[in-house]
Structure formats: structure tokens, C-alpha cells
N, C-alpha and C. Protein backbone atom coordinates (compact mmCIF):
# COMPACT_ATOMS: atom_id res chain seq x y z
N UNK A 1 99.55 35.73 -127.25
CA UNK A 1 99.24 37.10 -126.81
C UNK A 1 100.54 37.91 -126.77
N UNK A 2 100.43 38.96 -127.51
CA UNK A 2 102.01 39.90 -127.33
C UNK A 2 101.30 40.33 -125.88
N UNK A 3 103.10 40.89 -126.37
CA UNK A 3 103.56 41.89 -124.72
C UNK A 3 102.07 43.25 -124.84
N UNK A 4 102.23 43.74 -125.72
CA UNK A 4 101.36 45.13 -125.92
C UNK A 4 99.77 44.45 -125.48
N UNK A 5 98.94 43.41 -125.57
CA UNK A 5 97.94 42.91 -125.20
C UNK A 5 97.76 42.61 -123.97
N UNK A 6 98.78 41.81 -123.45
CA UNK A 6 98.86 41.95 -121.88
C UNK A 6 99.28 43.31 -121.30
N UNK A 7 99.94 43.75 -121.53
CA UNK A 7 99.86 44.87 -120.52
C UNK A 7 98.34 46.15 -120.71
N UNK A 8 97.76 45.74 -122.07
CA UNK A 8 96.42 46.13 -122.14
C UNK A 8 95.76 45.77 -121.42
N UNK A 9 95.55 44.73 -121.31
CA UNK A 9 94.63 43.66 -120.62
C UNK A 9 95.33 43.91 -119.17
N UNK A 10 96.06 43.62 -118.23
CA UNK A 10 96.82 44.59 -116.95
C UNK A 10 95.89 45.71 -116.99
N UNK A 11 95.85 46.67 -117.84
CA UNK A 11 95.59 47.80 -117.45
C UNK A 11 94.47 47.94 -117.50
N UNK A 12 93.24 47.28 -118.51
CA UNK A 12 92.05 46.79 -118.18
C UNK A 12 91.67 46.37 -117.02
N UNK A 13 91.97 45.46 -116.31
CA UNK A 13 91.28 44.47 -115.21
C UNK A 13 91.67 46.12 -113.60
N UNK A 14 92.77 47.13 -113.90
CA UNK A 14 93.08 47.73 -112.86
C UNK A 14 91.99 48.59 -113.03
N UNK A 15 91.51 49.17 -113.81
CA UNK A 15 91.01 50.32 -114.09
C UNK A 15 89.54 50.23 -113.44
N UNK A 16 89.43 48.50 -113.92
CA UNK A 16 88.09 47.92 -112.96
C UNK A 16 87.62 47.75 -111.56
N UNK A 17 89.48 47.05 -110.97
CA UNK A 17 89.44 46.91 -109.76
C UNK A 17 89.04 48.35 -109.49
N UNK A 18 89.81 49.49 -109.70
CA UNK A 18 89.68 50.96 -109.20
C UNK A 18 88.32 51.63 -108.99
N UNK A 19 87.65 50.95 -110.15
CA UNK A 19 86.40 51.60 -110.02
C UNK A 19 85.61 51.00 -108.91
N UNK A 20 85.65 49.93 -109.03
CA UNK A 20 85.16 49.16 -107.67
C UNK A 20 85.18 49.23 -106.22
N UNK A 21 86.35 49.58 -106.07
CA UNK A 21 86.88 50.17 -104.69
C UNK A 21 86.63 51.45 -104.67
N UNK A 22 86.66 52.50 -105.86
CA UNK A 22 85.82 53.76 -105.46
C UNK A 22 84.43 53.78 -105.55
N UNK A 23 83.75 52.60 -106.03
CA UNK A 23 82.27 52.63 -105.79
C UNK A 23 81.69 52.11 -104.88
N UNK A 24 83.05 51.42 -104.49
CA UNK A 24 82.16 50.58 -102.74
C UNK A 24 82.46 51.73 -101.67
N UNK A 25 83.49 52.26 -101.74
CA UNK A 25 83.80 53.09 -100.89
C UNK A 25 83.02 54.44 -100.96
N UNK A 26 81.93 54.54 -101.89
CA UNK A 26 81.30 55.94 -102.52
C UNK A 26 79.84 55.71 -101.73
N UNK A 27 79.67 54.04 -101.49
CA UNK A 27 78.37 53.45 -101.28
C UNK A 27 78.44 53.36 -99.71
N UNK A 28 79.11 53.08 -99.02
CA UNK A 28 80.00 52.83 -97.37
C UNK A 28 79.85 54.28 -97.13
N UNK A 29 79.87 55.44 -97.51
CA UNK A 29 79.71 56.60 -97.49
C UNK A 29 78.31 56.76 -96.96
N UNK A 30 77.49 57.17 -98.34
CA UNK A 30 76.68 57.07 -98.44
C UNK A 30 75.61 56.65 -97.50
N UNK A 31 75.58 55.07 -97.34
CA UNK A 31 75.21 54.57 -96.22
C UNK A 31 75.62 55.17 -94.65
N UNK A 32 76.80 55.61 -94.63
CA UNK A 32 77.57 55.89 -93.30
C UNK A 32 76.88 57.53 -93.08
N UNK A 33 76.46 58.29 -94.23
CA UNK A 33 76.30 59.72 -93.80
C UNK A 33 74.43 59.32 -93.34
N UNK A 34 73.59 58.14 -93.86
CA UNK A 34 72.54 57.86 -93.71
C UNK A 34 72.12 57.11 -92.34
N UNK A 35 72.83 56.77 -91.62
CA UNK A 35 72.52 55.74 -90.35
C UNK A 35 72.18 56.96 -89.62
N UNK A 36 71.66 56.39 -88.84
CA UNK A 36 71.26 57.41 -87.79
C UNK A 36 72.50 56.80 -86.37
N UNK A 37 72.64 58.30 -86.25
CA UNK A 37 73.73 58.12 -85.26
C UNK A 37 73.47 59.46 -84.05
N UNK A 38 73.41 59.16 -82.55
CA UNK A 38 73.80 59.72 -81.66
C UNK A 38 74.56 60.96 -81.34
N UNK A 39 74.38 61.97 -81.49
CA UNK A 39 75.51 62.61 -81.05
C UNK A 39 75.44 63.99 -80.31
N UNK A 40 76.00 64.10 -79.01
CA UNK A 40 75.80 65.47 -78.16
C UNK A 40 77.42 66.15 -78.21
N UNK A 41 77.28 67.32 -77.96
CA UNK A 41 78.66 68.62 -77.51
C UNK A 41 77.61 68.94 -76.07
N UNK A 42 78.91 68.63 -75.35
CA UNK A 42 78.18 69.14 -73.40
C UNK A 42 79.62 70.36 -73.38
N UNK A 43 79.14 71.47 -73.10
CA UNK A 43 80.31 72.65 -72.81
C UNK A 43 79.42 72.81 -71.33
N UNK A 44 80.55 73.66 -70.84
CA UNK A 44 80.51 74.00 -68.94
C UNK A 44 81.33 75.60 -69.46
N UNK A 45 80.59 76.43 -68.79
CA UNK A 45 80.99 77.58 -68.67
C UNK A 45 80.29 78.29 -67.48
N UNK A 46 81.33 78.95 -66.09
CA UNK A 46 80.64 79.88 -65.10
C UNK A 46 81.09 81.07 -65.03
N UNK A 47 80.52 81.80 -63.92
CA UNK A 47 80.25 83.15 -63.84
C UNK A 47 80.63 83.37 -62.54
N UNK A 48 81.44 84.09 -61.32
CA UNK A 48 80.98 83.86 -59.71
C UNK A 48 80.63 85.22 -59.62
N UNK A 49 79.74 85.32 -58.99
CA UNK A 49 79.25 86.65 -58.30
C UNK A 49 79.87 86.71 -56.29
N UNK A 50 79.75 87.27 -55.98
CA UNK A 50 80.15 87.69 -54.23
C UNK A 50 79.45 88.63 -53.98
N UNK A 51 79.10 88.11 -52.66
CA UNK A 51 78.99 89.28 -51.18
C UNK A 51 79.34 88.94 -50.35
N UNK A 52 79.10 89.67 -49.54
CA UNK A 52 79.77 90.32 -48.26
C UNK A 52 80.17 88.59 -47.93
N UNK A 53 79.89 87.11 -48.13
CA UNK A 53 79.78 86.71 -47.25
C UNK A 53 79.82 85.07 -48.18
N UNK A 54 79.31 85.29 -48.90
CA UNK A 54 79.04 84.13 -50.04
C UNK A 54 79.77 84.32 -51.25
N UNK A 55 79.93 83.49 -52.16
CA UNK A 55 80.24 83.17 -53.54
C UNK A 55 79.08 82.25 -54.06
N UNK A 56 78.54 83.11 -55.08
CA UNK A 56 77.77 82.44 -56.50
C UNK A 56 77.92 82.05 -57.18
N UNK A 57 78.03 81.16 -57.85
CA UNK A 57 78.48 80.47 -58.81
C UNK A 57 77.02 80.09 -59.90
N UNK A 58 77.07 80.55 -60.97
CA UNK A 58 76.24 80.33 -61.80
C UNK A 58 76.99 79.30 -63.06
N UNK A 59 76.53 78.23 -63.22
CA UNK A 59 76.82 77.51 -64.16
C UNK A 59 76.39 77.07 -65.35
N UNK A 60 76.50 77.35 -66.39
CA UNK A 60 76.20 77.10 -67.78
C UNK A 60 76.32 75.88 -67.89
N UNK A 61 75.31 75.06 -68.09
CA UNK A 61 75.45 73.69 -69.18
C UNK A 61 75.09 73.93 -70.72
N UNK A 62 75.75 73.77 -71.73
CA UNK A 62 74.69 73.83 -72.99
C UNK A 62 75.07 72.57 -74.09
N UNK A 63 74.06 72.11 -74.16
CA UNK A 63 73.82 70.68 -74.52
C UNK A 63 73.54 70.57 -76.09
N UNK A 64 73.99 70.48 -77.33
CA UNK A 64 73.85 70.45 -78.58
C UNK A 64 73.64 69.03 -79.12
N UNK A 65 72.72 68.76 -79.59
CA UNK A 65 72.34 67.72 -80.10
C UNK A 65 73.20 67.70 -81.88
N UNK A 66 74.23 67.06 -82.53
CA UNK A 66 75.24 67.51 -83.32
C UNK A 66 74.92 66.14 -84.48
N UNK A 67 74.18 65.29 -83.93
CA UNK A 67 73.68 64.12 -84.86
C UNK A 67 72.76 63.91 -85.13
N UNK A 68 72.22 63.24 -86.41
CA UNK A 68 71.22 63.15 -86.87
C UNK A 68 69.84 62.54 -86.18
N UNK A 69 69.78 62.13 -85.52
CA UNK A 69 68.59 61.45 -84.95
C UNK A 69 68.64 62.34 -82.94
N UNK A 70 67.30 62.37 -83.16
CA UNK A 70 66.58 62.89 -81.34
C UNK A 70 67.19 62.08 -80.45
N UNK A 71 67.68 62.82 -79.31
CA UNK A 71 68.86 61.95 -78.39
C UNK A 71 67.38 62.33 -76.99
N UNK A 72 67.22 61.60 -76.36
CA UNK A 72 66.41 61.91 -74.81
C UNK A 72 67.02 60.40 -73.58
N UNK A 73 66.65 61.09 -72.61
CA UNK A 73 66.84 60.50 -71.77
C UNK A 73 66.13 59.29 -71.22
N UNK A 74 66.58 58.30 -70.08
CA UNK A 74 66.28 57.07 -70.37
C UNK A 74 64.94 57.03 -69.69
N UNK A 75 64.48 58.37 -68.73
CA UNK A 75 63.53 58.13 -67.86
C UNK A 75 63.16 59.62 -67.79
N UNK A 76 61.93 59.89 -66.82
CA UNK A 76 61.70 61.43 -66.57
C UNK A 76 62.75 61.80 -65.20
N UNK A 77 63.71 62.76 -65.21
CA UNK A 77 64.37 63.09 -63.92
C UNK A 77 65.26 62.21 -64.27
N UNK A 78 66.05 61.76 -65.18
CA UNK A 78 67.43 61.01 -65.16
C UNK A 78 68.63 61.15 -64.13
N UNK A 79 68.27 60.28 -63.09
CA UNK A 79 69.20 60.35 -62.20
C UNK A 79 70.10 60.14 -62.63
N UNK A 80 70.78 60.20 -63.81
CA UNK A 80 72.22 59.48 -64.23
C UNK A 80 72.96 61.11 -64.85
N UNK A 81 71.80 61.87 -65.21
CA UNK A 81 72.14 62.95 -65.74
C UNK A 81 72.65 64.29 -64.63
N UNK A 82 73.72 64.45 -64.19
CA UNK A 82 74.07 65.14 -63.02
C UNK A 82 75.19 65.88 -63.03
N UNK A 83 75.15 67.09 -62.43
CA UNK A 83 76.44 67.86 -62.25
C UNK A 83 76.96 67.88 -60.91
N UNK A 84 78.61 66.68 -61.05
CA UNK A 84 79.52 67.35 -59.78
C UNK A 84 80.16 68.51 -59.58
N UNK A 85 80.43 69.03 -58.35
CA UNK A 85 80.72 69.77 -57.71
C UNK A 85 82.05 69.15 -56.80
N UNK A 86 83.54 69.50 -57.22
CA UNK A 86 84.44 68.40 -56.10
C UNK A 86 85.47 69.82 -55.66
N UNK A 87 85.61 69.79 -54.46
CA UNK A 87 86.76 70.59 -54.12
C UNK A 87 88.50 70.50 -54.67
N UNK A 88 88.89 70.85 -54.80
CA UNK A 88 90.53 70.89 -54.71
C UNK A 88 91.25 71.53 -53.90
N UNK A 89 91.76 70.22 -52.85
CA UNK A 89 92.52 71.09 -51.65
C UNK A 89 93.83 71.47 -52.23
N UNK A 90 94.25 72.02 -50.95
CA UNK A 90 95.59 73.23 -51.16
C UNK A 90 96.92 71.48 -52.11
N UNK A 91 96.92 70.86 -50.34
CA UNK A 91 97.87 69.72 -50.04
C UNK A 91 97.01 68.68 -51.29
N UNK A 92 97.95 68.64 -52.56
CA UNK A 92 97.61 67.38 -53.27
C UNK A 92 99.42 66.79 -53.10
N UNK A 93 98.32 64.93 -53.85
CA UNK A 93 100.00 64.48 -54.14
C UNK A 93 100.33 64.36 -55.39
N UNK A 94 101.78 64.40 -55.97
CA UNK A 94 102.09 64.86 -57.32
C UNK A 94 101.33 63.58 -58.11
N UNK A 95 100.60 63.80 -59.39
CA UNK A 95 100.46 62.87 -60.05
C UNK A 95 98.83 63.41 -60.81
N UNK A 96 98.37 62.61 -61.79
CA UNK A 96 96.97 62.56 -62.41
C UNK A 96 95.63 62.35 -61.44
N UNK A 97 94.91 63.19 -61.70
CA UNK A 97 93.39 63.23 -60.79
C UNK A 97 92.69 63.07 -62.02
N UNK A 98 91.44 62.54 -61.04
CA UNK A 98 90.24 61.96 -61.86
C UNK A 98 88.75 62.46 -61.20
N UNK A 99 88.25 62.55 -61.21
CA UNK A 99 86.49 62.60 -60.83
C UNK A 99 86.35 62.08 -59.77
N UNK A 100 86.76 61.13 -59.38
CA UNK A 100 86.53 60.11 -58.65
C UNK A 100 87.40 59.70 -57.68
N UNK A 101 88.78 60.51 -57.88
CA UNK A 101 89.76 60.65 -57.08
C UNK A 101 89.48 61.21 -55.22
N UNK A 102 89.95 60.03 -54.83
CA UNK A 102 89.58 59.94 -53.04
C UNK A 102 90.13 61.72 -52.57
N UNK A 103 91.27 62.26 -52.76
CA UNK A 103 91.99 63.31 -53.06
C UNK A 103 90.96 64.92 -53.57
N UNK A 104 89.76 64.20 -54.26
CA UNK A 104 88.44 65.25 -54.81
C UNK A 104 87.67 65.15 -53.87
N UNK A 105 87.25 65.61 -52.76
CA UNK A 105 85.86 65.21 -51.86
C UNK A 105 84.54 65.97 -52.79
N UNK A 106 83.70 65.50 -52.82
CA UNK A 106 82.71 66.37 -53.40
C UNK A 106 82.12 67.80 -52.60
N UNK A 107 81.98 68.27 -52.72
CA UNK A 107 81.52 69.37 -52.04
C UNK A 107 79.87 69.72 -51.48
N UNK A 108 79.07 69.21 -52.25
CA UNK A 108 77.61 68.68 -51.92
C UNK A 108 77.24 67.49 -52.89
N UNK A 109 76.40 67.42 -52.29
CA UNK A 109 75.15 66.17 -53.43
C UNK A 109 75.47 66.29 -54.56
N UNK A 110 75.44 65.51 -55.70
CA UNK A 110 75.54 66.04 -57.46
C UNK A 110 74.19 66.58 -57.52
N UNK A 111 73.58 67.51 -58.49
CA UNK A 111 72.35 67.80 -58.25
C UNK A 111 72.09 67.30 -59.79
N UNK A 112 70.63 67.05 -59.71
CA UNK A 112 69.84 66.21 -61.45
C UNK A 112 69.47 67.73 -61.54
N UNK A 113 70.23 67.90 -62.80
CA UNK A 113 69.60 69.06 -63.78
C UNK A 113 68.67 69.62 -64.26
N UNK A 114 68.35 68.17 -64.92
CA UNK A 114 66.90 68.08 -65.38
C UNK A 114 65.91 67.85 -64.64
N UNK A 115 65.80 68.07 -63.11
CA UNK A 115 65.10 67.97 -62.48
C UNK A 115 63.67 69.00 -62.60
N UNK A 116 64.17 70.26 -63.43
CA UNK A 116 62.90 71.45 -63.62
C UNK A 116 62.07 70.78 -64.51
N UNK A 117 62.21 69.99 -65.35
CA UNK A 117 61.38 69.93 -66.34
C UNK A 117 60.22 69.06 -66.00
N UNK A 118 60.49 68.56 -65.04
CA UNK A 118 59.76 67.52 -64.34
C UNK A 118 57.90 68.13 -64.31
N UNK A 119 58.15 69.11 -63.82
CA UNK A 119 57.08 70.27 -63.41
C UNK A 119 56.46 70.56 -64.36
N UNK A 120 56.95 70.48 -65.73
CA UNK A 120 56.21 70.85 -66.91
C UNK A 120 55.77 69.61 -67.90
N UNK A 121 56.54 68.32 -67.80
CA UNK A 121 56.25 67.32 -68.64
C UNK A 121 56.88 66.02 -67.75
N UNK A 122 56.01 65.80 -66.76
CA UNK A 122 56.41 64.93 -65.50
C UNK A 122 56.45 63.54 -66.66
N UNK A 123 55.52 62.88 -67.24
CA UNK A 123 55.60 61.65 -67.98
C UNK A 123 56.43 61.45 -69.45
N UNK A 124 57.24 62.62 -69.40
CA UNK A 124 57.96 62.59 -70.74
C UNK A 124 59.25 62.59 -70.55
N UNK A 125 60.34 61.92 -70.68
CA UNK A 125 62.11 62.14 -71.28
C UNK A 125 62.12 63.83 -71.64
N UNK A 126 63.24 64.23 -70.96
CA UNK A 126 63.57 65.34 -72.13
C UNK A 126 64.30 64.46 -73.13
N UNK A 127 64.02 65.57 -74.01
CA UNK A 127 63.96 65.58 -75.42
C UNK A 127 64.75 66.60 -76.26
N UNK A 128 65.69 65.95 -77.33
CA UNK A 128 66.53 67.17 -77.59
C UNK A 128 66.65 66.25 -79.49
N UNK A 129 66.28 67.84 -80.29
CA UNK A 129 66.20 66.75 -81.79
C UNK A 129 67.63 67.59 -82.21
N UNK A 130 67.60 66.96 -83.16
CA UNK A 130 68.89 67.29 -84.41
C UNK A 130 69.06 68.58 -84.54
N UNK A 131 70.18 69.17 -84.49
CA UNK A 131 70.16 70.50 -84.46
C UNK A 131 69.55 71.18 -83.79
N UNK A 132 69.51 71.20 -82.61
CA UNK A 132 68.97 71.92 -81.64
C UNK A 132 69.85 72.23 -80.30
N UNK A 133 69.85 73.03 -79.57
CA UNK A 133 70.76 72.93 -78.10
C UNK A 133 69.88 73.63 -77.13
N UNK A 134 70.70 72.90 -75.60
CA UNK A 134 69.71 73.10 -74.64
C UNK A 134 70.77 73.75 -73.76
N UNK A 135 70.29 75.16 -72.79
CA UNK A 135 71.21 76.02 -71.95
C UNK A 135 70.83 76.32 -70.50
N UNK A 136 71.10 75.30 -69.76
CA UNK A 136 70.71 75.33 -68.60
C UNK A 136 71.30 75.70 -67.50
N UNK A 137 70.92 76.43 -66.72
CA UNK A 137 71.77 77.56 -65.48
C UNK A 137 71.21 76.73 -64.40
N UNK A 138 72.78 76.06 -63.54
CA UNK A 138 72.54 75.60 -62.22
C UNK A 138 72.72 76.46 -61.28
N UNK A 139 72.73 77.12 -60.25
CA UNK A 139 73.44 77.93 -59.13
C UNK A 139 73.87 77.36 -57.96
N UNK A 140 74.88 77.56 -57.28
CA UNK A 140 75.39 77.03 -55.80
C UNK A 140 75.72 78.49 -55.43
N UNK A 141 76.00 78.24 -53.68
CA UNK A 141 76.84 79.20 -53.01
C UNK A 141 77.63 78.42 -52.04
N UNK A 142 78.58 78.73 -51.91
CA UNK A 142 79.92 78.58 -51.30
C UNK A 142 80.56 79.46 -50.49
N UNK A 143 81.41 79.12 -49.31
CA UNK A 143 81.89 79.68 -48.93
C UNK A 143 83.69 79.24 -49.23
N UNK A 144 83.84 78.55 -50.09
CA UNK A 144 85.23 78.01 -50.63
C UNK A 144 86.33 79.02 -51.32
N UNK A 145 87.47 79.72 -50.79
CA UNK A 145 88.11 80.19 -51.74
C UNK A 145 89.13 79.31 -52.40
N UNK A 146 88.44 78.46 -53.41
CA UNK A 146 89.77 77.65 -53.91
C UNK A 146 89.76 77.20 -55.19
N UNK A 147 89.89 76.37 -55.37
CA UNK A 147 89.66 75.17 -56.68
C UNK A 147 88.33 74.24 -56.48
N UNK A 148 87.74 74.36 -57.94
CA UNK A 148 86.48 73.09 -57.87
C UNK A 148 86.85 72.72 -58.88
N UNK A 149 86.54 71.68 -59.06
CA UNK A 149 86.24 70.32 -60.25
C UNK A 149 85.08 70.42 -60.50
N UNK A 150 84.43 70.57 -62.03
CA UNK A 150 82.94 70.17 -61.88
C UNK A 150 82.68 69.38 -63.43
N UNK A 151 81.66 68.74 -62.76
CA UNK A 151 81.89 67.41 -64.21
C UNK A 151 80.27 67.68 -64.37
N UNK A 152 79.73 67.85 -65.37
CA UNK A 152 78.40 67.42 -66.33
C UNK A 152 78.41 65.91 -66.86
N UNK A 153 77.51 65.31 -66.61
CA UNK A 153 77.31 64.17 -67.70
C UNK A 153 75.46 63.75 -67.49
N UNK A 154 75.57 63.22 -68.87
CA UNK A 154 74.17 62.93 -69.54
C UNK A 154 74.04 61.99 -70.16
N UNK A 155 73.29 60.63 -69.76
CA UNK A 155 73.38 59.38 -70.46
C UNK A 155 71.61 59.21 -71.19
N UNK A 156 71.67 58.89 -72.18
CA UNK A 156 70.80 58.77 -73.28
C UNK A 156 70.17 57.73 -72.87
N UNK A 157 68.94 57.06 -73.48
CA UNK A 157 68.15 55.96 -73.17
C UNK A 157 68.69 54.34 -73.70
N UNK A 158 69.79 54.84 -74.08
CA UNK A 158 70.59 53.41 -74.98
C UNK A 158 71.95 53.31 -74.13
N UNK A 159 71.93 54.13 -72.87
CA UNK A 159 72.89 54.09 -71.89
C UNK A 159 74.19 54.92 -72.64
N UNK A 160 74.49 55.82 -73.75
CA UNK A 160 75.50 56.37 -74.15
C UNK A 160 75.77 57.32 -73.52
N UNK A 161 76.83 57.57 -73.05
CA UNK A 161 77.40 58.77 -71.97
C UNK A 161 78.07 59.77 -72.55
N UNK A 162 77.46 61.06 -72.62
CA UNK A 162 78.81 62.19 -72.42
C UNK A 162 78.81 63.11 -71.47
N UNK A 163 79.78 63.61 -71.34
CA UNK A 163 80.30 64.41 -70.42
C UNK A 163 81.47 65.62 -70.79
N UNK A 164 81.45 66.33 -69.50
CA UNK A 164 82.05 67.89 -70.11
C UNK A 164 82.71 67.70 -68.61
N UNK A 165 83.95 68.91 -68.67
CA UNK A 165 84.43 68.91 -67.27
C UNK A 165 85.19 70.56 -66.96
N UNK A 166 85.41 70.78 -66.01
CA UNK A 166 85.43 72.43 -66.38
C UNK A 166 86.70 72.45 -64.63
N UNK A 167 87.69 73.74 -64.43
CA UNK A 167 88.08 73.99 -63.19
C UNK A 167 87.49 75.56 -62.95
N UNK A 168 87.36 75.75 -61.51
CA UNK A 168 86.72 77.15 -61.49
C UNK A 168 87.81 77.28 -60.79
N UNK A 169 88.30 78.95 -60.76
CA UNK A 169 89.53 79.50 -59.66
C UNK A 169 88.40 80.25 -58.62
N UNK A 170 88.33 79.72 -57.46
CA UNK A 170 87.19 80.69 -56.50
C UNK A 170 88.09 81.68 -55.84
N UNK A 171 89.76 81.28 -56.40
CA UNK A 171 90.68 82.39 -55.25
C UNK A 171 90.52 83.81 -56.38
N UNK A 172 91.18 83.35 -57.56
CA UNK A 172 90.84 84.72 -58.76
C UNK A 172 89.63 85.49 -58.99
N UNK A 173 88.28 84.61 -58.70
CA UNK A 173 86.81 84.95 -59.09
C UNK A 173 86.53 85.64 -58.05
N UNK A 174 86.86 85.38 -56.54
CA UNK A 174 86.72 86.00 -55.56
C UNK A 174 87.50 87.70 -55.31
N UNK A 175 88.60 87.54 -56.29
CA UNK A 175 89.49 88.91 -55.84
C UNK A 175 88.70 89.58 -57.08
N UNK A 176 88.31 89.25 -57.86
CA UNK A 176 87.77 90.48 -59.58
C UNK A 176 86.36 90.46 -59.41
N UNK A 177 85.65 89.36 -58.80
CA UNK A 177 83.98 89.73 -58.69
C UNK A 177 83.55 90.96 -57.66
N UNK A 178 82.62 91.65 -58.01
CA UNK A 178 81.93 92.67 -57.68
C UNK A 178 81.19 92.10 -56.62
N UNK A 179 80.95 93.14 -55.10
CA UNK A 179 80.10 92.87 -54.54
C UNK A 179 79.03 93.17 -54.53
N UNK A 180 77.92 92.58 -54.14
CA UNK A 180 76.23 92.57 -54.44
C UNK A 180 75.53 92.28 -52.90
N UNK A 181 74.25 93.12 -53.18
CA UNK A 181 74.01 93.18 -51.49
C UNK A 181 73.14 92.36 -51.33
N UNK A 182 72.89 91.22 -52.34
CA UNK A 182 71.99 89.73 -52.12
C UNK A 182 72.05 88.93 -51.05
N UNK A 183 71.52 88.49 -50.60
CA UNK A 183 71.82 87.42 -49.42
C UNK A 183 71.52 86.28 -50.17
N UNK A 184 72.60 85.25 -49.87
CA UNK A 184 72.85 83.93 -50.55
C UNK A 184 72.68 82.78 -49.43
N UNK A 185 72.01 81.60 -49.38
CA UNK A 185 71.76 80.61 -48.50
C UNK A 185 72.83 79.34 -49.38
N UNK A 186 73.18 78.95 -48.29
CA UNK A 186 74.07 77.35 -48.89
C UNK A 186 73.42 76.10 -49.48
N UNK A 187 74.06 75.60 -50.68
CA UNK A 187 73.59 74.73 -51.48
C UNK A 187 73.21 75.50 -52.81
N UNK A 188 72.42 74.15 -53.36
CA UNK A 188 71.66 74.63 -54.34
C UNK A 188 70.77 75.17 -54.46
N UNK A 189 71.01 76.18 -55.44
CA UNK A 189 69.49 77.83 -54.99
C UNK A 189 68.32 77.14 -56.22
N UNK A 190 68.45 77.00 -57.70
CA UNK A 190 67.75 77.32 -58.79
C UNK A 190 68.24 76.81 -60.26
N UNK A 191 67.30 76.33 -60.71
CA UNK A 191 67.66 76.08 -61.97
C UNK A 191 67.11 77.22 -62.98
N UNK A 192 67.44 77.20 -64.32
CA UNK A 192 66.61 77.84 -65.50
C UNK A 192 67.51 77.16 -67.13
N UNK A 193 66.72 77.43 -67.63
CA UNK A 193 66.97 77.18 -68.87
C UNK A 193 66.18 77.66 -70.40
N UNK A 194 66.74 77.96 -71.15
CA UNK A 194 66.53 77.96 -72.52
C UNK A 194 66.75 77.26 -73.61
N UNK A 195 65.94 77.20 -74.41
CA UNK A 195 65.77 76.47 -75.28
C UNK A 195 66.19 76.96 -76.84
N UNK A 196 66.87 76.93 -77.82
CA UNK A 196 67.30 77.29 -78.45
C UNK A 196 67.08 76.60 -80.01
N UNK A 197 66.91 77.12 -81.11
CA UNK A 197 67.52 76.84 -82.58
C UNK A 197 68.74 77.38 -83.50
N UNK A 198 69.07 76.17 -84.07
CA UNK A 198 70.33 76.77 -85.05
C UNK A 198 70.26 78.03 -85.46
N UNK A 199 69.01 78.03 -85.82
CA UNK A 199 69.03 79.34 -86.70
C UNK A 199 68.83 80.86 -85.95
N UNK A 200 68.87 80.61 -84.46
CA UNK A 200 68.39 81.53 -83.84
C UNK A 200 66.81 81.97 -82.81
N UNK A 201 66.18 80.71 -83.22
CA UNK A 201 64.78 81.31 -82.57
C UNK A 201 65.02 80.68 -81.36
N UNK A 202 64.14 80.95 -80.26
CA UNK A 202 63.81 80.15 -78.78
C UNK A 202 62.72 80.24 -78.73
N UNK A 203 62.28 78.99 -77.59
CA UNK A 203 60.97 78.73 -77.76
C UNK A 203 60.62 77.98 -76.46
């Protein structure tokens, strides 16, 4: 065999390997864009309103279902699915906080979110399909001018967890919010929510 045949033959057997590895890797694709896979976006966004006497706090959850297959919960009323509420005192000590940090007291009960839906489809999971998102308004009142911690999380029926986490300033929200001549009671007032499509419709 000359030199010129082998390095033919070299350049034969590469050209093969190449194709191979871009056809397995074309097929691993393929397969990988086809599995059905899990997947939520949890955002936290609020609002505070004031009077004479209280702070409102209206809280946005909105829940996007971002993967291919229907994500629901493991039970009706998912106690696992809950929004904290944690104070932040003045006196911390220097270093990383967590959720769970002795340093966070909670401020009330976590409240179940999904507790409204109960009323409308008591024997069913919510339910959230592919491309779709869910926008649900919690409310509290407070008499806190300070820092909160507030954590969302939502665990699926296969036990997968996500979560969102947000800080509110109640000292800033308190000096720029407008007063309102509502009378506000302590705790949790109300839920609501909407229901939404990609493309724009609600339903």
C-alpha cells in the first residue's frame, strides 16, 4: 500500500467516524427535544397600598408552565404549594440568610394559594398545560415598616420543586404609597386569579 492510499484510506475511515458522531448526536437531539419534560418560571412581583393605619400588600404569583408536558399538583389544596411571608429585623448578623434562617421569623402562617380553587374543582389537582400561565393575587396587611422575605414554591405530583423569592422595602413603599380610606383587618384578606394564554386569550 503506498503512502497516497493510506492516507486515503485515514481520511476515509475519519470522514465516517464524523458522520457518526454527527448522526448520533443529531438523534440524542432529537430524542432530547421529544421526552417530555417538566418545566415551570414562578416570578413574585408586589404592589403596597396604605392607610391611615395599615399596609397592603398585594402579591403577584405568575406561574408559566415553559415545558412540554401538563405539570399539576400532587393533591387538591397542595399543602406543599405555599407562600412565605418572613420579616427582616433591623439587628442582623453579618453573613448569608436563607428561608429558613432562625434570624427570619415568619410573620404569619404560609398561606396555600391554591386554596381558591378548591371551591370550583374540589376533586381535581390544579392543572397547568404547556404553554400556558397562571396569575394569582395573594393579599396581607401589616403593620411592619421594614423588610420581608417572601418565598413562593410549588411542588408537582412527582415531588419536583420550584420556587421564586422576592424582598419587599415596607420602609420605601410606605413613604411613596398613596393613602386610601379602606379599612384593612390583619392577616390574610383574599385570593384571585387569572388564567391566561400565550397568545393572549383568558378564560
Amino acid at each position: 500500500m503506498t503512502i497516497d492510499n493510506l492516507i486515503s484510506l485515514i481520511r476515509d475511515v475519519l470522514v465516517i467516524l464524523a458522520s457518526l458522531v454527527a448522526g448520533g448526536w443529531a438523534f440524542y437531539k432529537f430524542r432530547k427535544l421529544r421526552m417530555p419534560e417538566a418545566r415551570l418560571e414562578i416570578s413574585l412581583s408586589t404592589s403596597v397600598t396604605k392607610n391611615q393605619r395599615w399596609l397592603l400588600v398585594d402579591t403577584t404569583i405568575v406561574i408559566k408552565n415553559t415545558g412540554n408536558v401538563a405539570v399539576c399538583s400532587k393533591v387538591p389544596n397542595n399543602p406543599e404549594c405555599t407562600l412565605e411571608v418572613r420579616n427582616i429585623p433591623a439587628r442582623l448578623k453579618e453573613g448569608w440568610l436563607t428561608p429558613s434562617d432562625p434570624q427570619l421569623p415568619l410573620l404569619f402562617e404560609p398561606v396555600q394559594y391554591l386554596k381558591q380553587f378548591e371551591s370550583w374543582y374540589p376533586e381535581e389537582p390544579f392543572l397547568l398545560e404547556p404553554g400556558t400561565n397562571e396569575t394569582i393575587h395573594t393579599f396581607f396587611a401589616t403593620q411592619k415598616k421594614g423588610l420581608l422575605h417572601l418565598k413562593c414554591s410549588f411542588v408537582d405530583k412527582d415531588d419536583n420543586l420550584w420556587t421564586a423569592e422576592a424582598l419587599v422595602d415596607l420602609i420605601k413603599s410606605a413613604a411613596t404609597s398613596h393613602n386610601t380610606p379602606h379599612h384593612h383587618t390583619r392577616g390574610l384578606l383574599f385570593n384571585s386569579f387569572t388564567r391566561s394564554m400565550v397568545f393572549g386569550g383568558v378564560w
